[in-house]
C-alpha atoms as a PDB file:
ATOM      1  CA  UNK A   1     129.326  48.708 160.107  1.00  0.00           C
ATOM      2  CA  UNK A   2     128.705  48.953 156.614  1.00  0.00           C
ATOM      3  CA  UNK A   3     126.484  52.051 155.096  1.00  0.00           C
ATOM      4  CA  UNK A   4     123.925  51.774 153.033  1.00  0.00           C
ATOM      5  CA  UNK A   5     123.819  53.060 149.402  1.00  0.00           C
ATOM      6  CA  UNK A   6     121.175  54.840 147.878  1.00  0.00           C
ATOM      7  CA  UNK A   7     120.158  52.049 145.378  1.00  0.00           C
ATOM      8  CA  UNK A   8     119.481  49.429 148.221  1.00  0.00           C
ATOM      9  CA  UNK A   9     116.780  52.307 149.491  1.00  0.00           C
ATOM     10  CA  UNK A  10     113.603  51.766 147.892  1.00  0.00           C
ATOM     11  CA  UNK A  11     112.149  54.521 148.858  1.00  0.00           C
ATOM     12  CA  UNK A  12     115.088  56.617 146.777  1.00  0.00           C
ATOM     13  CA  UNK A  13     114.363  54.341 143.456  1.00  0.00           C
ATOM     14  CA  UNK A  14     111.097  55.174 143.794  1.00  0.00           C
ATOM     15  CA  UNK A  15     111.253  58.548 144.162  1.00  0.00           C
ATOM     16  CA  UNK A  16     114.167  58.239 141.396  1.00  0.00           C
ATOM     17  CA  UNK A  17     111.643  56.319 138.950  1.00  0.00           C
ATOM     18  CA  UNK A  18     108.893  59.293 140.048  1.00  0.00           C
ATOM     19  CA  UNK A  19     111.508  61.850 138.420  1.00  0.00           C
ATOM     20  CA  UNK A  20     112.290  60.364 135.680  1.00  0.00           C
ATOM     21  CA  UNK A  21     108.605  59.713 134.616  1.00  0.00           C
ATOM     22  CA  UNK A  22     107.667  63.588 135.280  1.00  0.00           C
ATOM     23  CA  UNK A  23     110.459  64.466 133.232  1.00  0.00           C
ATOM     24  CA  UNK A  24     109.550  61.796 130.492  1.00  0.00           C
ATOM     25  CA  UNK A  25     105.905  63.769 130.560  1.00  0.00           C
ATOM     26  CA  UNK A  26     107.232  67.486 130.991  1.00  0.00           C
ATOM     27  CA  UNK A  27     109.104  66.745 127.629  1.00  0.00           C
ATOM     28  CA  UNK A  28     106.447  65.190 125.567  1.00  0.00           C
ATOM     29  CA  UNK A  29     104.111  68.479 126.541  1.00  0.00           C
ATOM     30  CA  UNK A  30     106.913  70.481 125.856  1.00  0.00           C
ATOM     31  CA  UNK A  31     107.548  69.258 122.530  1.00  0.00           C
ATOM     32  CA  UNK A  32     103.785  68.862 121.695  1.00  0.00           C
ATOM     33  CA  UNK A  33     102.880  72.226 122.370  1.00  0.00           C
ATOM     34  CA  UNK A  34     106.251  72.889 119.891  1.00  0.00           C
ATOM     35  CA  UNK A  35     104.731  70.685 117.158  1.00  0.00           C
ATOM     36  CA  UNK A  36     101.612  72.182 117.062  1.00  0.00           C
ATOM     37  CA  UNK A  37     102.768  75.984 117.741  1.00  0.00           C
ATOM     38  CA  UNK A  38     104.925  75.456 114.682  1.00  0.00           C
ATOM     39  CA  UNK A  39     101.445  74.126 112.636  1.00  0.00           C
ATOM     40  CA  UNK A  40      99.292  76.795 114.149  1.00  0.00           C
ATOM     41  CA  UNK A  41     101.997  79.083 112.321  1.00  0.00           C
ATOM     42  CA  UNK A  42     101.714  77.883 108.818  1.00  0.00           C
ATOM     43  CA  UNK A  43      98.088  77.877 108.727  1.00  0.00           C
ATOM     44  CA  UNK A  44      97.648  81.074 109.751  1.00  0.00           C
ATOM     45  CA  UNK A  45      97.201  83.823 107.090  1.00  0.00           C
ATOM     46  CA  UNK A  46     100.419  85.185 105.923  1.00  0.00           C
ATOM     47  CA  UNK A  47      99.711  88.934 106.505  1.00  0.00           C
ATOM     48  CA  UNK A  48      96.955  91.002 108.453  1.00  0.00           C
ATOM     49  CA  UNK A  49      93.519  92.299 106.171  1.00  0.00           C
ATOM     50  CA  UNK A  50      93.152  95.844 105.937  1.00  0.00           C
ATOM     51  CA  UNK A  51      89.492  97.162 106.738  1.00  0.00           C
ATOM     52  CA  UNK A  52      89.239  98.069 102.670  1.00  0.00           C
ATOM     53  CA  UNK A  53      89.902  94.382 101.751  1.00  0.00           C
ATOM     54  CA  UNK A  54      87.128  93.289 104.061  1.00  0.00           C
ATOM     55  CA  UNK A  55      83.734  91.879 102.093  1.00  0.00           C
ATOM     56  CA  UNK A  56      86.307  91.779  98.602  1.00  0.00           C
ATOM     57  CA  UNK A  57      86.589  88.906  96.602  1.00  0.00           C
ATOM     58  CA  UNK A  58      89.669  87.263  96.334  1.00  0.00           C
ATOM     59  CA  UNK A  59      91.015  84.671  93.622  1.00  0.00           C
ATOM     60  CA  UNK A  60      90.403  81.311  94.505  1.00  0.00           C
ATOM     61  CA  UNK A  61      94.354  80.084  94.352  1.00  0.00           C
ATOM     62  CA  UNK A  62      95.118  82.234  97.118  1.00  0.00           C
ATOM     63  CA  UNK A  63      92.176  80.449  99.523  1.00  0.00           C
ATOM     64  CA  UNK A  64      93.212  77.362 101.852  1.00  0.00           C
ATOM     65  CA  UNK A  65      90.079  75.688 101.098  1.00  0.00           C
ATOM     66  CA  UNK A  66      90.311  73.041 103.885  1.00  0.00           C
ATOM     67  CA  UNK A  67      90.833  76.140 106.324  1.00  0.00           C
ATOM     68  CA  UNK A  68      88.832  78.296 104.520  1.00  0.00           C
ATOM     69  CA  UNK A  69      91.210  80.783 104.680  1.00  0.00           C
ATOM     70  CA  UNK A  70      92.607  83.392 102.282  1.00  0.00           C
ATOM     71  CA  UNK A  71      96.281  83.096 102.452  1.00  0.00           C
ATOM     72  CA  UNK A  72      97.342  86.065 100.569  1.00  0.00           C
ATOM     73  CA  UNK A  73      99.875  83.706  98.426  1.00  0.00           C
ATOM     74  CA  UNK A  74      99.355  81.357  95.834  1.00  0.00           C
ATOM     75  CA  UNK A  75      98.430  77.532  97.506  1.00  0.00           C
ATOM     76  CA  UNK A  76      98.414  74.366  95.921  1.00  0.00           C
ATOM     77  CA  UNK A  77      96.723  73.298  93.304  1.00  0.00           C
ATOM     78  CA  UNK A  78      94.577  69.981  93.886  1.00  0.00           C
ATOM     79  CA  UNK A  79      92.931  68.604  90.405  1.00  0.00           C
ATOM     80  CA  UNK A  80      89.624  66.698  91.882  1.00  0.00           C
ATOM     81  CA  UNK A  81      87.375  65.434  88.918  1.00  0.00           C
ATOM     82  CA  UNK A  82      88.152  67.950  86.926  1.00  0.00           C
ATOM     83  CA  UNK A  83      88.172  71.413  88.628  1.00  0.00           C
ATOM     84  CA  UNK A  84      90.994  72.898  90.919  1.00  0.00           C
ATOM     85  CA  UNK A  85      90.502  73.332  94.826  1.00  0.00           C
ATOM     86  CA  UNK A  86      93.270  75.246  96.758  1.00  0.00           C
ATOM     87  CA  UNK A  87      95.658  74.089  99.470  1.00  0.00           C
ATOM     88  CA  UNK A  88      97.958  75.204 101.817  1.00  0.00           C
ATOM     89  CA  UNK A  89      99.627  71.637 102.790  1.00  0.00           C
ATOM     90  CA  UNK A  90      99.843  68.219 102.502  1.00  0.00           C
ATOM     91  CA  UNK A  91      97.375  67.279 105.158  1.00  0.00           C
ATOM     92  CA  UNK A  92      94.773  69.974 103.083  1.00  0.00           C
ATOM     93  CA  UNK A  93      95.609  67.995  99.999  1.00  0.00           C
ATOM     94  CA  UNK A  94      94.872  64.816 101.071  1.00  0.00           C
ATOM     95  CA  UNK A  95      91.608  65.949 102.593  1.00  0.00           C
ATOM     96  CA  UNK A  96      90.498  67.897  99.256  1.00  0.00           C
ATOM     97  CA  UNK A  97      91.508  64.615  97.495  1.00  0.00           C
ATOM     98  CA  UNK A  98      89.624  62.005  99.487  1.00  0.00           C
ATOM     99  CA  UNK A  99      86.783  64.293 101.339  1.00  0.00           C
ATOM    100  CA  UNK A 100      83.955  65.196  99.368  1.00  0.00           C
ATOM    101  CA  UNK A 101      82.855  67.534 102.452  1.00  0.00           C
ATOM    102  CA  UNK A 102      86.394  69.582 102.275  1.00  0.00           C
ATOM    103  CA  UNK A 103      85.139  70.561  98.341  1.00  0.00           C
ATOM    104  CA  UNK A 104      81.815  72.093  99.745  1.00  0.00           C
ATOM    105  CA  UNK A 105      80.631  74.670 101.387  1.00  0.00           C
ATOM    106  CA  UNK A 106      77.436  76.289 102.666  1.00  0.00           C
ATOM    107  CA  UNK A 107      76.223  79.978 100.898  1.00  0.00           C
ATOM    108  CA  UNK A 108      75.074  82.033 103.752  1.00  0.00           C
ATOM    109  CA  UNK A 109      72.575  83.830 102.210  1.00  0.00           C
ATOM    110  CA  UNK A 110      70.974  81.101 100.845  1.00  0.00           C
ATOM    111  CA  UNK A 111      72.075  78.248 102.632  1.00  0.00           C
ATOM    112  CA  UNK A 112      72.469  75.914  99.399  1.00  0.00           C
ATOM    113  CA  UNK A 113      75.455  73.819  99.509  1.00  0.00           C
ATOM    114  CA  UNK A 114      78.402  74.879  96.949  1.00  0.00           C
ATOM    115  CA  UNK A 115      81.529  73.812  95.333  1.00  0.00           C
ATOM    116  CA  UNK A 116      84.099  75.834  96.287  1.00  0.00           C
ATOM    117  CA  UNK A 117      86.325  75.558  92.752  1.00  0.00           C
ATOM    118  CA  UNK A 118      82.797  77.300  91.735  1.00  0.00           C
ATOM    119  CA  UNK A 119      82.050  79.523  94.406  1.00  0.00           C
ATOM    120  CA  UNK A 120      82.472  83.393  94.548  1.00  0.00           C
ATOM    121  CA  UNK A 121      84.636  83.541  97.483  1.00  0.00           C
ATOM    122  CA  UNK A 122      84.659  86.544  99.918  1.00  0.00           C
ATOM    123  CA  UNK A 123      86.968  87.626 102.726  1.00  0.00           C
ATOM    124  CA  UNK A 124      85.081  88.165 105.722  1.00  0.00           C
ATOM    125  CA  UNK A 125      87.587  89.454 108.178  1.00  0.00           C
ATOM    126  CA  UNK A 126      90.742  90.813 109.073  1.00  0.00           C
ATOM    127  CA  UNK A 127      91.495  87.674 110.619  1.00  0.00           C
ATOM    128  CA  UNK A 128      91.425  85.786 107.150  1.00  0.00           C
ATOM    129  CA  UNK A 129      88.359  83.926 106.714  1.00  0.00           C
ATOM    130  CA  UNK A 130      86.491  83.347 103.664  1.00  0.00           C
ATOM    131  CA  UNK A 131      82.773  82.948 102.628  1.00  0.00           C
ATOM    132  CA  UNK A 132      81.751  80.637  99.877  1.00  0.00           C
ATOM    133  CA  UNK A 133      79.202  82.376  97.486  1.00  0.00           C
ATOM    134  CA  UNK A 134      76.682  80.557  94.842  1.00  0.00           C
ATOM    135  CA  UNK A 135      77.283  83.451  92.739  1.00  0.00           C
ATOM    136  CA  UNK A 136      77.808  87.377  93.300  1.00  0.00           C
ATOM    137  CA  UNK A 137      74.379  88.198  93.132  1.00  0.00           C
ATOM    138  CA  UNK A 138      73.843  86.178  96.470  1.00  0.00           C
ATOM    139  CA  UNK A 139      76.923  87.772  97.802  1.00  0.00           C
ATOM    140  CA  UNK A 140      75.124  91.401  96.960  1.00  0.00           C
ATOM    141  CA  UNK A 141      71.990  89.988  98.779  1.00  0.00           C
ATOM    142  CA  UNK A 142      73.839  88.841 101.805  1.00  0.00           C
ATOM    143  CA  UNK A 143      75.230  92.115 102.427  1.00  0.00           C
ATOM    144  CA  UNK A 144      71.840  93.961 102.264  1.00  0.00           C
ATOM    145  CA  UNK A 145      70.734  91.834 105.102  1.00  0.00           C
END
């Protein structure tokens, strides 16, 4: 009497094929989540904000303007049409190049739209994030409010 194998079972290749498609998926999560853990990372601000830096203004080369982010290091420098925006890769850099929306933001106090290579730029939080100000005046008036 001869014994069967495992590969005339179908029931085994299937379960086989079942295995090796889970595994197939766990891996892409796995190194998905990696990918974009390791992105998350770069982007983030490179140290904590003190409560006494809060509401300062900061120099404009050491914002992520895509991110809108104060970096606390110099970023890179993207010439648009003459003036200088700020990035802190080369995804940001081709956005601040070819998106006119990545150049502006919106002043909070008075809601006008403005260039951010012009802007009086504020950080807002420990967390890193930055304001974009028509001028310091409206910064002054936004803080009385």
């Amino acid at each position: 009497m001869k014994k069967k194998s495992n590969k005339d079972n179908p029931k085994t290749s299937t379960r086989n094929l079942v295995y090796a498609y889970l595994t197939i998926a766990a891996l892409l999560v796995t190194a998905t989540a990696l990918v974009y853990w390791i992105n998350h990372q770069q982007l983030q601000p490179s140290i904590g904000y003190s409560p006494d830096e809060i509401e300062r203004p900061v120099e404009p080369s050491l914002v992520c303007m895509v991110n809108d982010a104060y970096m606390g290091k110099p970023q890179i420098p993207v010439p648009v049409n003459g003036k200088t925006y700020y990035g802190c890769c080369e995804m940001c850099v081709d956005k601040l190049n070819n998106l006119e929306s990545a150049r502006i933001a919106i002043d909070p106090y008075s809601g006008n739209p403005v260039d951010k290579s012009e802007a009086y730029i504020v950080l807002m939080n420990p967390q890193g994030a930055v304001a974009y100000f028509e001028s310091e005046a409206n910064y002054n008036a936004f803080k009385k409010n």
